[in-house]
PDB file of N, CA and C in Angstrom:
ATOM      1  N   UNK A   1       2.846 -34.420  71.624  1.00  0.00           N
ATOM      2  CA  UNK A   1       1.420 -34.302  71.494  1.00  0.00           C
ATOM      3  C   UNK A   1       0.814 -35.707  71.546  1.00  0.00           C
ATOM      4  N   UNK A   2       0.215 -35.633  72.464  1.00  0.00           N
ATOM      5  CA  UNK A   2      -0.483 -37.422  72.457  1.00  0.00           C
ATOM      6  C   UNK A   2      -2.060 -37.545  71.561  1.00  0.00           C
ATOM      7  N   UNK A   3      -1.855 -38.886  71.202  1.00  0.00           N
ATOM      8  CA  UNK A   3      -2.712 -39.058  69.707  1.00  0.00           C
ATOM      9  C   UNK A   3      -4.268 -39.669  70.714  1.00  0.00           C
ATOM     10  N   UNK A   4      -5.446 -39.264  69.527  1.00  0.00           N
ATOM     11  CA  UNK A   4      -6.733 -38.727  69.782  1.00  0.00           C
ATOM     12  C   UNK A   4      -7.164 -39.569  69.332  1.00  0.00           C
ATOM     13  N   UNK A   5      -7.739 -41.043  69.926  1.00  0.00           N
ATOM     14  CA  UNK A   5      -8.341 -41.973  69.726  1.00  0.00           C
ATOM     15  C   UNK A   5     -10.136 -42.421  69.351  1.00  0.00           C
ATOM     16  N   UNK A   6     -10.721 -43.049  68.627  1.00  0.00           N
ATOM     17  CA  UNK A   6     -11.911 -43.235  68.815  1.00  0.00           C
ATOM     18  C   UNK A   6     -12.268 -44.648  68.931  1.00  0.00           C
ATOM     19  N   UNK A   7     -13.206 -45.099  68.972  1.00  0.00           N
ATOM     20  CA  UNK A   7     -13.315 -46.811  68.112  1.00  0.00           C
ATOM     21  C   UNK A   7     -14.347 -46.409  66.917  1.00  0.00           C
ATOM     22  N   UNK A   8     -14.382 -47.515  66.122  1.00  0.00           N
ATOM     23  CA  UNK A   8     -15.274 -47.583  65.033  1.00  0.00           C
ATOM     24  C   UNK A   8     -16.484 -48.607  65.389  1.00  0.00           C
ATOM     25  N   UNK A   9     -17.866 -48.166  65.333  1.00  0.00           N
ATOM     26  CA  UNK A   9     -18.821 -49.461  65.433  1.00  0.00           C
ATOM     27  C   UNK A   9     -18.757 -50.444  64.521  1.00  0.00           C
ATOM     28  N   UNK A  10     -19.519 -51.469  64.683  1.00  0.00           N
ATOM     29  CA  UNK A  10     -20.136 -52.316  63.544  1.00  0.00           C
ATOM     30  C   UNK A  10     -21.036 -51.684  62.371  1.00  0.00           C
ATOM     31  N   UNK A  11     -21.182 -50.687  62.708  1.00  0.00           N
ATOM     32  CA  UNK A  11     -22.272 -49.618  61.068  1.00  0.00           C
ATOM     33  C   UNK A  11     -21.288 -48.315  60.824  1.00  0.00           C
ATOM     34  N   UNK A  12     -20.187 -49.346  61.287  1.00  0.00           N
ATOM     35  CA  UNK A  12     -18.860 -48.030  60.402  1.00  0.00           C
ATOM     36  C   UNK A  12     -19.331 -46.749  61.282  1.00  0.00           C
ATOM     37  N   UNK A  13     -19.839 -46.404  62.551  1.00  0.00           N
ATOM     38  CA  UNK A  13     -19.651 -45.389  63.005  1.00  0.00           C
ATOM     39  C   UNK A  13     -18.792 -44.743  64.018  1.00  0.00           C
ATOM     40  N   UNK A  14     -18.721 -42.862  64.284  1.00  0.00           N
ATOM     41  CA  UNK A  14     -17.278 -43.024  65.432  1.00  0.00           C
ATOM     42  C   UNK A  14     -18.286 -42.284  65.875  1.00  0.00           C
ATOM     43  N   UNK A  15     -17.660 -41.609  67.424  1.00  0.00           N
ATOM     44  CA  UNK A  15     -17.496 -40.116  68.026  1.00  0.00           C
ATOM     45  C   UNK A  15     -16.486 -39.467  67.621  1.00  0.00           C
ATOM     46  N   UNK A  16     -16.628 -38.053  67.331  1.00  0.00           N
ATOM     47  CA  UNK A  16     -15.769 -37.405  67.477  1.00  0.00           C
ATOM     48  C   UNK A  16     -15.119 -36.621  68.644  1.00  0.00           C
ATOM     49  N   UNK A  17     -14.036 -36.755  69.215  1.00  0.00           N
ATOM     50  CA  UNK A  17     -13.944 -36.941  70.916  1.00  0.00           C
ATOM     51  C   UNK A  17     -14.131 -35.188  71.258  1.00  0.00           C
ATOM     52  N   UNK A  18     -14.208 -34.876  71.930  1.00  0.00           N
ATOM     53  CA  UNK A  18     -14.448 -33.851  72.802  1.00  0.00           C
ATOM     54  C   UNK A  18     -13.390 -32.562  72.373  1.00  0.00           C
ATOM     55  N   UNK A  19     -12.275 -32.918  72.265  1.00  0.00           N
ATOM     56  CA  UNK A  19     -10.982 -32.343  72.126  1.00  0.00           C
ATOM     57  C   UNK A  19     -11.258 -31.730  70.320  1.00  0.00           C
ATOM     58  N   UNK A  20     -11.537 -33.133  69.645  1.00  0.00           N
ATOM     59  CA  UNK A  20     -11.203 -32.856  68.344  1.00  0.00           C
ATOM     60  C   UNK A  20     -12.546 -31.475  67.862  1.00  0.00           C
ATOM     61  N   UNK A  21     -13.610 -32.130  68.187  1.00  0.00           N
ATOM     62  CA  UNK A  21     -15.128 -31.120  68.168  1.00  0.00           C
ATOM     63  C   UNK A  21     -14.577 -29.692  68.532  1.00  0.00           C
ATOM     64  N   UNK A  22     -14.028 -29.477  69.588  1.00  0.00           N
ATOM     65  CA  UNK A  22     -13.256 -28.116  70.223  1.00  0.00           C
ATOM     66  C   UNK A  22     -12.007 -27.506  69.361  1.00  0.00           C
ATOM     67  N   UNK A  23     -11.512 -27.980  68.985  1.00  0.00           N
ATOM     68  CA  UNK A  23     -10.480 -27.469  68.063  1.00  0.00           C
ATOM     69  C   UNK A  23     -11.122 -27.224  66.692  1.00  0.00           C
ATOM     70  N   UNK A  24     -11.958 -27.609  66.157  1.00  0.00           N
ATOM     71  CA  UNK A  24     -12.548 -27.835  64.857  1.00  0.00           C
ATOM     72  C   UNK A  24     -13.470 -26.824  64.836  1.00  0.00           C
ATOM     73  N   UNK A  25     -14.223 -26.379  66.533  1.00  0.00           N
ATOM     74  CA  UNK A  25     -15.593 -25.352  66.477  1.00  0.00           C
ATOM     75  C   UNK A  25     -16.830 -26.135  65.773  1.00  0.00           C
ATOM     76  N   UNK A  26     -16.722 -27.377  66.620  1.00  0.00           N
ATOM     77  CA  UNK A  26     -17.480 -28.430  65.715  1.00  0.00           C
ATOM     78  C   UNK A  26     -19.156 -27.890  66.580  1.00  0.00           C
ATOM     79  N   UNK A  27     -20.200 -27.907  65.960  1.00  0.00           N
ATOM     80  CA  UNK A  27     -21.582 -27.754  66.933  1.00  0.00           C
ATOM     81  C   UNK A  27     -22.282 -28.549  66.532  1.00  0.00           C
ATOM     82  N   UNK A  28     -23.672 -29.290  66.731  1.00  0.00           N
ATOM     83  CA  UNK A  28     -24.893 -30.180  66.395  1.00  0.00           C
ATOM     84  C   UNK A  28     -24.617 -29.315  64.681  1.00  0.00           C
ATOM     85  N   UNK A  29     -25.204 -30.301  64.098  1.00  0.00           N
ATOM     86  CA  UNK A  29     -25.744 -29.846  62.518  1.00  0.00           C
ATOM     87  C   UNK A  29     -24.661 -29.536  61.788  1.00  0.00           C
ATOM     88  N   UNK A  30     -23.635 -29.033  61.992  1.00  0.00           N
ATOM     89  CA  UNK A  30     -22.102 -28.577  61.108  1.00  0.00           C
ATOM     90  C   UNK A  30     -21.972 -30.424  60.349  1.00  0.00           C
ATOM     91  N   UNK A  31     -21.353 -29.918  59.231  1.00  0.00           N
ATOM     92  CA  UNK A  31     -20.490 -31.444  58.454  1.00  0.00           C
ATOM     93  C   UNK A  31     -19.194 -30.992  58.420  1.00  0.00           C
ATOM     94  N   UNK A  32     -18.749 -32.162  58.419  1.00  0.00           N
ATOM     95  CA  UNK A  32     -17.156 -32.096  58.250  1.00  0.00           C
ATOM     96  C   UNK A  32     -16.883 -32.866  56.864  1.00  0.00           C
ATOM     97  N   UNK A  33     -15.727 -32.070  56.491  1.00  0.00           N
ATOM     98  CA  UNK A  33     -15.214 -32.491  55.380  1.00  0.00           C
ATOM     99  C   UNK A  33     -13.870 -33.334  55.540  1.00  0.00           C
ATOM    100  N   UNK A  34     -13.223 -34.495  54.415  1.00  0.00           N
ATOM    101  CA  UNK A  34     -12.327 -35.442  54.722  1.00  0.00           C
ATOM    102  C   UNK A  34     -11.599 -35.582  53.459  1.00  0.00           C
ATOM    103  N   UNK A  35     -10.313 -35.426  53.918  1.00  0.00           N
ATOM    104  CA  UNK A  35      -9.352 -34.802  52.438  1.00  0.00           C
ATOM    105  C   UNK A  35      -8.235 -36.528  52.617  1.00  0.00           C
ATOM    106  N   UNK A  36      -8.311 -37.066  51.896  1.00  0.00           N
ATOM    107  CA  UNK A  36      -7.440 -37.965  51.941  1.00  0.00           C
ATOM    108  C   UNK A  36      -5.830 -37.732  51.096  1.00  0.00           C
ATOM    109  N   UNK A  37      -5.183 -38.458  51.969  1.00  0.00           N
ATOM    110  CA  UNK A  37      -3.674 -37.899  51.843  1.00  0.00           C
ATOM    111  C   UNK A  37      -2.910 -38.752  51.827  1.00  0.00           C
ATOM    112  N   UNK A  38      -2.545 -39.480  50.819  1.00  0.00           N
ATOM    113  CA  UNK A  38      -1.905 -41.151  50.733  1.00  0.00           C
ATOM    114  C   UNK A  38      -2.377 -41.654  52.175  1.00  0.00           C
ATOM    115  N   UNK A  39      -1.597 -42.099  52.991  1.00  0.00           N
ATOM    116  CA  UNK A  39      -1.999 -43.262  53.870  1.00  0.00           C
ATOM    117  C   UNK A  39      -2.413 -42.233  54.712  1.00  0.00           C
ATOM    118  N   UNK A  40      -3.438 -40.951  55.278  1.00  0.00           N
ATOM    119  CA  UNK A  40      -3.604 -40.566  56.170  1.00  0.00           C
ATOM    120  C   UNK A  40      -4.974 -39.351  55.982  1.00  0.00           C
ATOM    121  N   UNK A  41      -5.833 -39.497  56.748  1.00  0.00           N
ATOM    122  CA  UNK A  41      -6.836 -38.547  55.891  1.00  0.00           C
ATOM    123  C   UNK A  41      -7.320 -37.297  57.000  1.00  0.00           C
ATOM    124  N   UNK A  42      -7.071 -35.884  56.222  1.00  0.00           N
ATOM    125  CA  UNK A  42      -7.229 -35.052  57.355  1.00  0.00           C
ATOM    126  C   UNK A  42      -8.691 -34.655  57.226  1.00  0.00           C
ATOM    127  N   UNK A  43      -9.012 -34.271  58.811  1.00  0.00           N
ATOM    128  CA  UNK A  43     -10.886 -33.729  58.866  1.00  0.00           C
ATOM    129  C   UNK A  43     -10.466 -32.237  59.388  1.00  0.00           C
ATOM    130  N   UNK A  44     -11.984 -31.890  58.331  1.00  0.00           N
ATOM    131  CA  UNK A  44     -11.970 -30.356  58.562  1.00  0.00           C
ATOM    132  C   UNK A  44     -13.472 -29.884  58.881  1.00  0.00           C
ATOM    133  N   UNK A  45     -13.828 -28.870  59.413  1.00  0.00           N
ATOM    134  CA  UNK A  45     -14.855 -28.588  59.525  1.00  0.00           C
ATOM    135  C   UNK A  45     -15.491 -27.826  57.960  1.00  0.00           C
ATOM    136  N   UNK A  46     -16.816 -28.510  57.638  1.00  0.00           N
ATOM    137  CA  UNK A  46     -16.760 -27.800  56.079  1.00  0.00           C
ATOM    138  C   UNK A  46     -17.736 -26.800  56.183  1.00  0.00           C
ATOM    139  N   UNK A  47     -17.125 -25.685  55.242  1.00  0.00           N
ATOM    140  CA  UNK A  47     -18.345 -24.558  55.362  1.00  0.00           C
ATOM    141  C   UNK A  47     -19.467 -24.406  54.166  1.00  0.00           C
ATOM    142  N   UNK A  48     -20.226 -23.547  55.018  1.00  0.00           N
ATOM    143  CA  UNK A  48     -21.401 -23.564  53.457  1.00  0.00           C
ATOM    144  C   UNK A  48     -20.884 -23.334  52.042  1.00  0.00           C
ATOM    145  N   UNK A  49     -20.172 -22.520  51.804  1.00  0.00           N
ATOM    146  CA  UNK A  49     -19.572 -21.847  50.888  1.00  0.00           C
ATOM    147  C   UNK A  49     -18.397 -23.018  49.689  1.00  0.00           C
ATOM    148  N   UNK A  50     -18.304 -23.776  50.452  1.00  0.00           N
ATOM    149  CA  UNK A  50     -17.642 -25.280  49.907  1.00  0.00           C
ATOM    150  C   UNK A  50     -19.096 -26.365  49.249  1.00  0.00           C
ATOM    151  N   UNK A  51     -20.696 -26.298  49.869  1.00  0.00           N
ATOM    152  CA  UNK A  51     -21.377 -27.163  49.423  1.00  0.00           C
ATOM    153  C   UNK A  51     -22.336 -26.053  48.315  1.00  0.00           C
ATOM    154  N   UNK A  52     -22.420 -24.870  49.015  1.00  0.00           N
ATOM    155  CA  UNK A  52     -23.332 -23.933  47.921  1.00  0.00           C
ATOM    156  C   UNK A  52     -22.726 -22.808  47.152  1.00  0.00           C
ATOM    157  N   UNK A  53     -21.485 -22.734  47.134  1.00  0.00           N
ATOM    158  CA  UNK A  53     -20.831 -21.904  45.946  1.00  0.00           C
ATOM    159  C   UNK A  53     -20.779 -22.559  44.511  1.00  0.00           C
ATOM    160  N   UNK A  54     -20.359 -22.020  43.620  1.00  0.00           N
ATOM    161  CA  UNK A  54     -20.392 -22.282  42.224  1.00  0.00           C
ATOM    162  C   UNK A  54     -18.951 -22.173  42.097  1.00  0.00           C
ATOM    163  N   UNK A  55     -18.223 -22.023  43.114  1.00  0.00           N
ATOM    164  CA  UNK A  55     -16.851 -22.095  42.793  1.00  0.00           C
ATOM    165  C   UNK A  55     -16.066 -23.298  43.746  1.00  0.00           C
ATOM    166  N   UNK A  56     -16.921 -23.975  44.732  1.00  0.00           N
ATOM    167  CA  UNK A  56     -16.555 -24.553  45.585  1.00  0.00           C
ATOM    168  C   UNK A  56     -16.027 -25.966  44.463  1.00  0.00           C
ATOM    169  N   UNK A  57     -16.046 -26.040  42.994  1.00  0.00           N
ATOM    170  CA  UNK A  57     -15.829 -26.941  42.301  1.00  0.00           C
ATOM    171  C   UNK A  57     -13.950 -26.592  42.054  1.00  0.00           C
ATOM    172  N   UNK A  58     -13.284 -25.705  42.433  1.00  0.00           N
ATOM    173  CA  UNK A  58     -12.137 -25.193  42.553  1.00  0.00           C
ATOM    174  C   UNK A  58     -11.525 -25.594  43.674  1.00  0.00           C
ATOM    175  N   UNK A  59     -10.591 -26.610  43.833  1.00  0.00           N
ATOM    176  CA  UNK A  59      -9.871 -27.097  45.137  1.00  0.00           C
ATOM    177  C   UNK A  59      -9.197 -26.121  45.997  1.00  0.00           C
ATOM    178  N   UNK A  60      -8.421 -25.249  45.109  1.00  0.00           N
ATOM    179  CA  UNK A  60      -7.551 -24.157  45.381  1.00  0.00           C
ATOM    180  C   UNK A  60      -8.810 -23.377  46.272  1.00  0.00           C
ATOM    181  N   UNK A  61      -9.349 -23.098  46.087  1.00  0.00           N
ATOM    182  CA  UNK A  61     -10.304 -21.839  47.259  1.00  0.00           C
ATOM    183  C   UNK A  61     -11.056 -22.788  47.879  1.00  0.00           C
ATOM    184  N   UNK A  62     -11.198 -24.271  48.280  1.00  0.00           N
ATOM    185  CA  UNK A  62     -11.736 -24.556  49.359  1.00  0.00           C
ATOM    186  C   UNK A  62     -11.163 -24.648  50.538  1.00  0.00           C
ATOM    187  N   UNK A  63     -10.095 -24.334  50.950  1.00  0.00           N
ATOM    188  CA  UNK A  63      -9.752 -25.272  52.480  1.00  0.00           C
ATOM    189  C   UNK A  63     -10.058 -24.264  53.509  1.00  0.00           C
ATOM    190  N   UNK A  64      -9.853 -24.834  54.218  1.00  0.00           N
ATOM    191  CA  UNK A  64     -10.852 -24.202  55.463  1.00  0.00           C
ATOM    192  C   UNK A  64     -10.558 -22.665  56.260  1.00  0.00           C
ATOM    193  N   UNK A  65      -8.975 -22.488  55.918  1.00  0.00           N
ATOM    194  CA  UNK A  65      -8.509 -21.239  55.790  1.00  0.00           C
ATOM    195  C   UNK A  65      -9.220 -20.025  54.984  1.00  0.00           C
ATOM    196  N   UNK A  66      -9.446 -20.751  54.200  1.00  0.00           N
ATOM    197  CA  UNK A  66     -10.460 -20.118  52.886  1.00  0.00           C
ATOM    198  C   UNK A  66     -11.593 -19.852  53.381  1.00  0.00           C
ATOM    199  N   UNK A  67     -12.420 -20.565  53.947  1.00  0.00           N
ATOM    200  CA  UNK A  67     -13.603 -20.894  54.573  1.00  0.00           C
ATOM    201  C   UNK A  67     -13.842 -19.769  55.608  1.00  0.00           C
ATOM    202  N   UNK A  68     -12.552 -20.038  56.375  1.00  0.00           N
ATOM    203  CA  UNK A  68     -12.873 -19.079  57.304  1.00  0.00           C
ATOM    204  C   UNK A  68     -12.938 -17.339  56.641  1.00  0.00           C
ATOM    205  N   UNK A  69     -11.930 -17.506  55.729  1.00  0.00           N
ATOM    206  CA  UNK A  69     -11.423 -16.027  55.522  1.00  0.00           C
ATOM    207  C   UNK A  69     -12.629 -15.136  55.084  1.00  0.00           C
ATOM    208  N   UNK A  70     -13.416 -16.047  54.231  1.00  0.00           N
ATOM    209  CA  UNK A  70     -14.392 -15.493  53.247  1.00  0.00           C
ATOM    210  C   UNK A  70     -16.089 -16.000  54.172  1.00  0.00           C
ATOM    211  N   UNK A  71     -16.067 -15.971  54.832  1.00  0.00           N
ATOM    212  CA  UNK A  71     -17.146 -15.973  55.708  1.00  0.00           C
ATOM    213  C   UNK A  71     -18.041 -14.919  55.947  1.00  0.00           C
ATOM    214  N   UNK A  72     -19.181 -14.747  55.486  1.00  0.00           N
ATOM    215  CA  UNK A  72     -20.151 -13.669  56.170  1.00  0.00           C
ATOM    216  C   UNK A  72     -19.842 -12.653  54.556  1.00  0.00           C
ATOM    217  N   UNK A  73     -19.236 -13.028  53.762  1.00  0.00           N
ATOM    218  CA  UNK A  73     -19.028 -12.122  52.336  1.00  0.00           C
ATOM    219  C   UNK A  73     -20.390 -12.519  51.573  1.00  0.00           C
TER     220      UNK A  73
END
């Protein structure tokens, strides 16, 4: 699998490349969420239900599996 490059600006900004947006179901206006993992940090697409639940304070029921599963409930 060949690795998915960006650069970083001078105001700390990226793109997110084409590939990664497509795998993620990334669109205008969506946020992504960023889980750090000793030396390596994974991005996820974050759902509403992670910023406006009352349970989204529970790690265990956020990941994005979750996200998806419980969607439209």
């Amino acid at each position: 699998m060949a690795m998915i490059v960006s650069k970083l600006t001078s105001k700390a900004r990226t793109t997110i490349p084409h590939e990664v947006r497509e795998a993620l179901g990334l669109r205008n206006g969506d946020q992504i969420a960023y889980a750090v993992e000793r030396d390596r940090v994974v991005i996820t697409k974050a759902c509403e239900m992670q910023t406006e639940s009352p349970l989204a304070t529970f790690d265990e029921w956020g990941s994005a599996a979750d996200c998806k599963a419980y969607r439209g409930l």
